[in-house]
C-alpha atoms as a PDB file:
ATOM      1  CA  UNK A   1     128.318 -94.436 -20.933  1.00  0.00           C
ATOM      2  CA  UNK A   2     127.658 -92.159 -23.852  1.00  0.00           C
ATOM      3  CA  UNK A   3     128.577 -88.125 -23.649  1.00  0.00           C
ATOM      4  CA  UNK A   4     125.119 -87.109 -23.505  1.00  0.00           C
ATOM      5  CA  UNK A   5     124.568 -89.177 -19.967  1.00  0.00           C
ATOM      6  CA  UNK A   6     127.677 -88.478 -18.689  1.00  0.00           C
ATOM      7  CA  UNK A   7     126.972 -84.430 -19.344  1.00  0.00           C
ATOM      8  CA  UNK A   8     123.554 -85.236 -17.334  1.00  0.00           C
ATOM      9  CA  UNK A   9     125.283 -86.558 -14.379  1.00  0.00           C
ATOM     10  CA  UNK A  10     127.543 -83.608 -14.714  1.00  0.00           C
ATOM     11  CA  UNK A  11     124.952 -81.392 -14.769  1.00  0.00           C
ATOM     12  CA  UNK A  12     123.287 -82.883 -11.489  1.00  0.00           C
ATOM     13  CA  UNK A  13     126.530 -82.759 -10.090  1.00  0.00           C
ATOM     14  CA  UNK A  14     126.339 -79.171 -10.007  1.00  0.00           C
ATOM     15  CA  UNK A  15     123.488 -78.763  -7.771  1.00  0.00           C
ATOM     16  CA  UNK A  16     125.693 -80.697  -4.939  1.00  0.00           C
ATOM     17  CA  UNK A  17     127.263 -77.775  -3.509  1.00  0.00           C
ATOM     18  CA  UNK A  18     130.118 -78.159  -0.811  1.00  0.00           C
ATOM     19  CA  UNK A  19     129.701 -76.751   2.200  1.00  0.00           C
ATOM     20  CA  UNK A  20     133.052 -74.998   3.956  1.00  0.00           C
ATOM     21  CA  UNK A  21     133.280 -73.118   0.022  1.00  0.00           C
ATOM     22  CA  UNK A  22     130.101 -72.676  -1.234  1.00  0.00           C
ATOM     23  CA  UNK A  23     130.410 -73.865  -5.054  1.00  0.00           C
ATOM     24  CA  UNK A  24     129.558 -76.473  -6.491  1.00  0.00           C
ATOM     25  CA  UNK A  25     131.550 -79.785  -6.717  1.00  0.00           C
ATOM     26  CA  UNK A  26     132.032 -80.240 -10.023  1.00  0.00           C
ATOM     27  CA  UNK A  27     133.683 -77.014 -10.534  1.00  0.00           C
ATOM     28  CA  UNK A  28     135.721 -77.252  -7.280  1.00  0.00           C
ATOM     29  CA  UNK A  29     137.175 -80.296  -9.174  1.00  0.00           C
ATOM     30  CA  UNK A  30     136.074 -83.153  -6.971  1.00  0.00           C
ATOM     31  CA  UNK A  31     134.519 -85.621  -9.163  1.00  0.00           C
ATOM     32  CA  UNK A  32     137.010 -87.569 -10.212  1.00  0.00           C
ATOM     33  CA  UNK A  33     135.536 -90.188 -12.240  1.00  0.00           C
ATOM     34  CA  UNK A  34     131.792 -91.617 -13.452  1.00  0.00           C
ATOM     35  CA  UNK A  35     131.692 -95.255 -14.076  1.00  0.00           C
ATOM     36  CA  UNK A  36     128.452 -97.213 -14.946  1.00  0.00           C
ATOM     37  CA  UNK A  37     127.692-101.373 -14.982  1.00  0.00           C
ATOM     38  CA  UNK A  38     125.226-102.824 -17.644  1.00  0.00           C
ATOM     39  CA  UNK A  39     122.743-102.500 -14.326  1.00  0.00           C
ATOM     40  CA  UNK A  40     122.422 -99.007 -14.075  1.00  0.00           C
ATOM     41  CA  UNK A  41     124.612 -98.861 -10.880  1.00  0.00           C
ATOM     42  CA  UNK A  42     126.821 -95.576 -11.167  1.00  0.00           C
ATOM     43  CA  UNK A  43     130.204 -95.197  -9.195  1.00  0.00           C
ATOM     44  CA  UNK A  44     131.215 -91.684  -8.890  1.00  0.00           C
ATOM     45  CA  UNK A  45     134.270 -91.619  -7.284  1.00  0.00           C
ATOM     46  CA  UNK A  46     135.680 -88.110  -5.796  1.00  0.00           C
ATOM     47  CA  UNK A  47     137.112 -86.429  -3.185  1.00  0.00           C
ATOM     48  CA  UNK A  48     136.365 -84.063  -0.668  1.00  0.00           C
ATOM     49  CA  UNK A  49     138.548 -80.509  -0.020  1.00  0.00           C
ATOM     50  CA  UNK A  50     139.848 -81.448   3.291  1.00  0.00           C
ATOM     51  CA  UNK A  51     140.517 -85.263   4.683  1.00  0.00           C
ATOM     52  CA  UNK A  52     138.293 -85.917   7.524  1.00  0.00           C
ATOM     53  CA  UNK A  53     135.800 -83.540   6.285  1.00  0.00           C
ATOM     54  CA  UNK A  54     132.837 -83.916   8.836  1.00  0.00           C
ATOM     55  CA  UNK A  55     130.508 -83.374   6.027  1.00  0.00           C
ATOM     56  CA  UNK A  56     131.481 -86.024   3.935  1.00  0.00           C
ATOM     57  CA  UNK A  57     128.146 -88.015   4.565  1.00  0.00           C
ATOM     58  CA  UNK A  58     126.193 -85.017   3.862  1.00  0.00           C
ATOM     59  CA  UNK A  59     127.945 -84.897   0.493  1.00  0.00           C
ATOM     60  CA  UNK A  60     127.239 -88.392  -0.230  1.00  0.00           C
ATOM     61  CA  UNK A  61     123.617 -87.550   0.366  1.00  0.00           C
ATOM     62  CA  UNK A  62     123.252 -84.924  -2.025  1.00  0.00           C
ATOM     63  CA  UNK A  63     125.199 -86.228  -4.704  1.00  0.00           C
ATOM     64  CA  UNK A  64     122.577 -89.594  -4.381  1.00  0.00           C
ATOM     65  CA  UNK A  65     119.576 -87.073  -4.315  1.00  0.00           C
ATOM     66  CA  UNK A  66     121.070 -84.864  -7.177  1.00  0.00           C
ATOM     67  CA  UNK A  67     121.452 -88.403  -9.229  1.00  0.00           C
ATOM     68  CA  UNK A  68     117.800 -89.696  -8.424  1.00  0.00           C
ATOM     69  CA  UNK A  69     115.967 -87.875 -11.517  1.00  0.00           C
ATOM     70  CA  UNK A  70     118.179 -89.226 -14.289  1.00  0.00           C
ATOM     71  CA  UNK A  71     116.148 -92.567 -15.686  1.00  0.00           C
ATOM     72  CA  UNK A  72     119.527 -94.670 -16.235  1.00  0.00           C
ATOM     73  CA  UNK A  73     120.881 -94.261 -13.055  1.00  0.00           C
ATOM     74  CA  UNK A  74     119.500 -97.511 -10.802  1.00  0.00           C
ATOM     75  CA  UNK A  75     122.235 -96.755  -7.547  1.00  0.00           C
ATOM     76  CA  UNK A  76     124.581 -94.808  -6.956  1.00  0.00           C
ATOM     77  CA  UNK A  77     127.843 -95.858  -5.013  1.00  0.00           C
ATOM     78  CA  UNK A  78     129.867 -92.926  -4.003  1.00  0.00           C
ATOM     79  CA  UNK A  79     133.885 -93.905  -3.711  1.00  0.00           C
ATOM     80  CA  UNK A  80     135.588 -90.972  -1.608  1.00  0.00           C
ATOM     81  CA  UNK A  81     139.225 -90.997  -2.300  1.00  0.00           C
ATOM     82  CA  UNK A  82     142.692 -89.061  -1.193  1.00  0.00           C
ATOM     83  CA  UNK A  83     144.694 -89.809  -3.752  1.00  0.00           C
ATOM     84  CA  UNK A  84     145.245 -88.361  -5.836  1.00  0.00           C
ATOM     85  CA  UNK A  85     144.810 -85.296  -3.464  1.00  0.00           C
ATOM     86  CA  UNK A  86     142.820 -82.330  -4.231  1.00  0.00           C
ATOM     87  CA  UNK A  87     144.618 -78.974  -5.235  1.00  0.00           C
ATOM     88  CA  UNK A  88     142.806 -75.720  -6.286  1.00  0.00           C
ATOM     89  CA  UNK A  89     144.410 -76.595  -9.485  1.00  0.00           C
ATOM     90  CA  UNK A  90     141.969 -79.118 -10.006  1.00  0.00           C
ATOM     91  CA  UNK A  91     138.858 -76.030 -10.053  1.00  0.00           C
ATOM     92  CA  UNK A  92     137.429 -74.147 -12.823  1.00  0.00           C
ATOM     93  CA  UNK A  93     137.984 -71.095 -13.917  1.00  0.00           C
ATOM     94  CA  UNK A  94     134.650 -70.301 -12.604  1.00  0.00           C
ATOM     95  CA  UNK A  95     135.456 -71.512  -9.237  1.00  0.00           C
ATOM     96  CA  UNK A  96     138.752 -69.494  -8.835  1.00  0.00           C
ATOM     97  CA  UNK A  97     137.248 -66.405  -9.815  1.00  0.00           C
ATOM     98  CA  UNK A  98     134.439 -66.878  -6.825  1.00  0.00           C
ATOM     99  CA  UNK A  99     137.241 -67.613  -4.683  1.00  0.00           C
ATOM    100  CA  UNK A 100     139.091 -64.903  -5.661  1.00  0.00           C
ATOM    101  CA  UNK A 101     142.218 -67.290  -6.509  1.00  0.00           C
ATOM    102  CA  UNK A 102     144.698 -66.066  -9.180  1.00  0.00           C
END
């Protein structure tokens, strides 16, 4: 997957915003990893803030709705994971000053 793609996906990964903190996920730190087959089929694997989030399939929706404009993409199979676990070290700058984290 070339830079250009992967900064698309990125991009439309920033419209997905989580719900408990109100950014979005990329810069909370949750995508983990983008992988794409010679069939278009993308597997974003990430995590959520808190395990047994009840609003993980709501998630999953928006990140395959926020992925549904860009040409390439054919599916979209989205691999929650725990480990490794999510810390706010993970977020942006951006997202720790909206947080109000030092």
């Amino acid at each position: 997957m070339d830079q250009d793609l992967k900064d698309s996906i990125m991009g439309a990964l920033e419209l997905v915003i989580d719900p408990e903190l109100g950014i979005d996920i990329v810069n909370l730190g949750l995508v983990y990893d983008l992988e794409m087959n010679e069939e278009g089929k993308l597997t974003v694997t990430m995590t959520l803030t808190a395990m047994g989030c009840p609003l993980a399939g709501t998630i999953v929706d928006q990140v395959k709705r926020a992925l549904a404009d860009i040409p390439e993409i054919k599916d979209v199979d989205v691999n929650i994971v725990f480990n490794p676990p999510w810390t706010k070290d993970r977020m942006s700058r951006y997202a720790k000053i909206a947080l109000g984290i030092q």
